[in-house]
C-alpha atoms as a PDB file:
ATOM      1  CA  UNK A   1      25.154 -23.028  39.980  1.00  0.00           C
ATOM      2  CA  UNK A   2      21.953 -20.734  40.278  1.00  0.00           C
ATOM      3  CA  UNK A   3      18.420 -22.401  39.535  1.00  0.00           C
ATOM      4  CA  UNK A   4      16.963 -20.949  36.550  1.00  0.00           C
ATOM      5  CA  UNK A   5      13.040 -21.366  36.880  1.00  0.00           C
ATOM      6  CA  UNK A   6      11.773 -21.770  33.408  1.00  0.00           C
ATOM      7  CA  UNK A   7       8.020 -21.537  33.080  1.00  0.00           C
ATOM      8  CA  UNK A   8       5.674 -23.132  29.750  1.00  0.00           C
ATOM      9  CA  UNK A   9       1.759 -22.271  29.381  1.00  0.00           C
ATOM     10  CA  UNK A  10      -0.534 -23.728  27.027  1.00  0.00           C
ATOM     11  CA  UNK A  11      -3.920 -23.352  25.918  1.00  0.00           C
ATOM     12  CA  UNK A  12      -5.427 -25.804  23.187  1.00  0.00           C
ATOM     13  CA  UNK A  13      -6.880 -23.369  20.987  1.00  0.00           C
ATOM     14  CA  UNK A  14      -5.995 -19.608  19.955  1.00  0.00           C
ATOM     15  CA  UNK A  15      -9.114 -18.170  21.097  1.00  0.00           C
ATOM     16  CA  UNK A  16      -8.351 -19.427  24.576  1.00  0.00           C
ATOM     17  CA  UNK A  17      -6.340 -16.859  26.654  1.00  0.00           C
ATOM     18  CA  UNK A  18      -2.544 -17.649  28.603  1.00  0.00           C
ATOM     19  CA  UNK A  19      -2.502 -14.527  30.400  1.00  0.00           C
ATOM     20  CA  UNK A  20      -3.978 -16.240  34.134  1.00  0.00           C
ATOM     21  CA  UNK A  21      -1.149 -18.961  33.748  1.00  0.00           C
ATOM     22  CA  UNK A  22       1.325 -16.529  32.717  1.00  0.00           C
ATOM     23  CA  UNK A  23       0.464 -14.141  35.996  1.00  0.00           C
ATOM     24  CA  UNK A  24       1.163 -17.194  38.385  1.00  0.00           C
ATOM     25  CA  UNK A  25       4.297 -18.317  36.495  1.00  0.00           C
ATOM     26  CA  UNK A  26       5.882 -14.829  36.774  1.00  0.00           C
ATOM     27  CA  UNK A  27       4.194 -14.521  40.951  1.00  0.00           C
ATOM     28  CA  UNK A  28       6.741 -18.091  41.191  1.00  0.00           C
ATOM     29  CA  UNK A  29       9.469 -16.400  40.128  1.00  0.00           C
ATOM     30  CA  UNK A  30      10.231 -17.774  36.417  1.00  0.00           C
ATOM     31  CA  UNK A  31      12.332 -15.968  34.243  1.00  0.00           C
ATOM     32  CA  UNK A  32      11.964 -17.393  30.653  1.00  0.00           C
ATOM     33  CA  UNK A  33       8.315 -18.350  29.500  1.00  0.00           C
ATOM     34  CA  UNK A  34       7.808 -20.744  26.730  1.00  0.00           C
ATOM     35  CA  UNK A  35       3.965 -20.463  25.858  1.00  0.00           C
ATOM     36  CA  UNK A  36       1.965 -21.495  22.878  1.00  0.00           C
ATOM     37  CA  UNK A  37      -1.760 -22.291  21.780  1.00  0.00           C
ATOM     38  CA  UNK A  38      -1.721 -25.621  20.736  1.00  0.00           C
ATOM     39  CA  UNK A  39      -3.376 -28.926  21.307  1.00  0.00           C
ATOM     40  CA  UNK A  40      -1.934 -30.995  23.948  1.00  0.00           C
ATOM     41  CA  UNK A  41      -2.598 -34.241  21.895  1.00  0.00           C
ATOM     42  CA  UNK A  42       0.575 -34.832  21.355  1.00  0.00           C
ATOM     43  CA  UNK A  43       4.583 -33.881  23.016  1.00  0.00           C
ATOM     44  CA  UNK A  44       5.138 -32.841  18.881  1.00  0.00           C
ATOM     45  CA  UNK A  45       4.820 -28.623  20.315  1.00  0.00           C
ATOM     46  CA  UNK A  46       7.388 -26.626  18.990  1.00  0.00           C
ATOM     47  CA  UNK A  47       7.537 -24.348  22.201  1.00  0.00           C
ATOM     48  CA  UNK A  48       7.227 -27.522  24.517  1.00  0.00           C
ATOM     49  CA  UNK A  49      10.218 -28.768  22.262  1.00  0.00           C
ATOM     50  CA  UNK A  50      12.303 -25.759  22.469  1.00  0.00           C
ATOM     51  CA  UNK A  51      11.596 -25.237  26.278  1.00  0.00           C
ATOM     52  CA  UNK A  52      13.498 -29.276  26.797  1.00  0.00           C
ATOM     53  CA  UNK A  53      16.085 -28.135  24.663  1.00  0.00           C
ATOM     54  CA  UNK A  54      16.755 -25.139  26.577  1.00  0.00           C
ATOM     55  CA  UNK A  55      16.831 -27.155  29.707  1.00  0.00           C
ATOM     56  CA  UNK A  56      20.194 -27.044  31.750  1.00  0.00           C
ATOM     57  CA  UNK A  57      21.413 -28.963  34.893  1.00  0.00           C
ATOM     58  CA  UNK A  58      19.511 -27.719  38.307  1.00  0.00           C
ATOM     59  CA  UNK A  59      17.135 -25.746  36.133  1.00  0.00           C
ATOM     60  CA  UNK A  60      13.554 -25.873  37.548  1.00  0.00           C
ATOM     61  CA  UNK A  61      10.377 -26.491  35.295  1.00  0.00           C
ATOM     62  CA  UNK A  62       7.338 -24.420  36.469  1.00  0.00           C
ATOM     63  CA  UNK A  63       3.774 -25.400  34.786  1.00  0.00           C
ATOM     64  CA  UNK A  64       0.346 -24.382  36.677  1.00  0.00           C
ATOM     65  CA  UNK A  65      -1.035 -27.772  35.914  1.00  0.00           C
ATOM     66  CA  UNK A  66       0.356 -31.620  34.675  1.00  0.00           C
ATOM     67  CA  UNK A  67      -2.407 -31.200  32.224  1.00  0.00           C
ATOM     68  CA  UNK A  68      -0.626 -28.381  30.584  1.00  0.00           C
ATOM     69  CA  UNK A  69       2.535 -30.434  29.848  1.00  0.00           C
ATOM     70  CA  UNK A  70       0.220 -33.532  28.078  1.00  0.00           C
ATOM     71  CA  UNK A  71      -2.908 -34.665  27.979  1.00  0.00           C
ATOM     72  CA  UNK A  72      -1.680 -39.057  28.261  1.00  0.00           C
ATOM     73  CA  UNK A  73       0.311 -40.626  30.765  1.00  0.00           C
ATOM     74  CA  UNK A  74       2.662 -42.112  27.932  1.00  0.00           C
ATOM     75  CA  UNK A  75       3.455 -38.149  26.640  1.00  0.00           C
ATOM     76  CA  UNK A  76       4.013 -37.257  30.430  1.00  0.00           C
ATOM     77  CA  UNK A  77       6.187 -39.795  31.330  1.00  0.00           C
ATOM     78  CA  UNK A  78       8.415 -39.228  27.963  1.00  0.00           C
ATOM     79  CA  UNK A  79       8.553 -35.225  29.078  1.00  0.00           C
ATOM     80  CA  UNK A  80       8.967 -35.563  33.089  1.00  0.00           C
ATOM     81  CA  UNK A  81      12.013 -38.451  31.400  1.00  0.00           C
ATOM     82  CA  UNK A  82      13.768 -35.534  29.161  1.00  0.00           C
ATOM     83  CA  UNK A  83      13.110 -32.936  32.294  1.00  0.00           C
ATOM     84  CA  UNK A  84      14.948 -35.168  34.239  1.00  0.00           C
ATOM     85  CA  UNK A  85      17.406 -36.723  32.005  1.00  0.00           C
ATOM     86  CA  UNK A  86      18.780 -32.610  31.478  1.00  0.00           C
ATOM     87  CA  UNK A  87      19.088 -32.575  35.121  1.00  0.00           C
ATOM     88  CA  UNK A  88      16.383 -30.575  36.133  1.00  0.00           C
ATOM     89  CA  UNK A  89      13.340 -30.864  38.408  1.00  0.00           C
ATOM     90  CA  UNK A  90      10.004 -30.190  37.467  1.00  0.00           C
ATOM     91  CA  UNK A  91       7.362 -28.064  40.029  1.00  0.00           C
ATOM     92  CA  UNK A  92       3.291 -28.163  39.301  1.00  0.00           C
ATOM     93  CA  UNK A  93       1.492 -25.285  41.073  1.00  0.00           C
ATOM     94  CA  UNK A  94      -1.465 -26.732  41.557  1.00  0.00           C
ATOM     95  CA  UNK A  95      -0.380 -29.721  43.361  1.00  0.00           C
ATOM     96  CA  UNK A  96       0.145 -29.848  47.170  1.00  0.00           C
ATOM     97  CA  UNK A  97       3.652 -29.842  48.192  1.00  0.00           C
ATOM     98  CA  UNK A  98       4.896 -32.493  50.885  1.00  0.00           C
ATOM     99  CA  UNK A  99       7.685 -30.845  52.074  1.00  0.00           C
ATOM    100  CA  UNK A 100       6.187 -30.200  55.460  1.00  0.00           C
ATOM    101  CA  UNK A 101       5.957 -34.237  55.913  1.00  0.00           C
END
């Protein structure tokens, strides 16, 4: 089965703009973009909640930043849980990678 890399970008208001995290999701090859201007307060996003239901086995989740998928470790643990529980991997950007270890 081929990865699918799915990408979500959020900013917390509507004034703010997603275009920057948008660029770098499509230069790391995602196909499908869930985005949406919304508070992070809370995992209740429709767009957050329609990118876990989309979610298939060896899919890979692309986000610039951990902040951009919650803003508490409780909501972050609950999302990285459904990423994983649909069988696929999550990938941060802006995190060093450790496959050269």
């Amino acid at each position: 089965m081929k990865t699918t890399k799915i990408g979500y970008a959020r900013v917390s208001t509507r004034e703010q703009n997603l275009a920057r995290q948008i660029e770098q999701l499509q230069a790391a090859g995602v196909t499908k973009i869930f985005q949406e201007k919304l508070s992070g307060k809370n995992a209740a996003r429709p767009q957050l909640q329609a990118m876990l239901n989309y979610l298939r086995d060896d899919d890979e989740v692309i986000v610039l930043s951990l902040d951009r998928l919650g803003r508490n470790s409780a909501d972050l643990t609950e999302i990285m849980e459904a990423i994983r529980h649909k069988g696929a991997t999550l990938n941060i950007l802006n995190l060093p990678s450790f496959n050269s270890i």
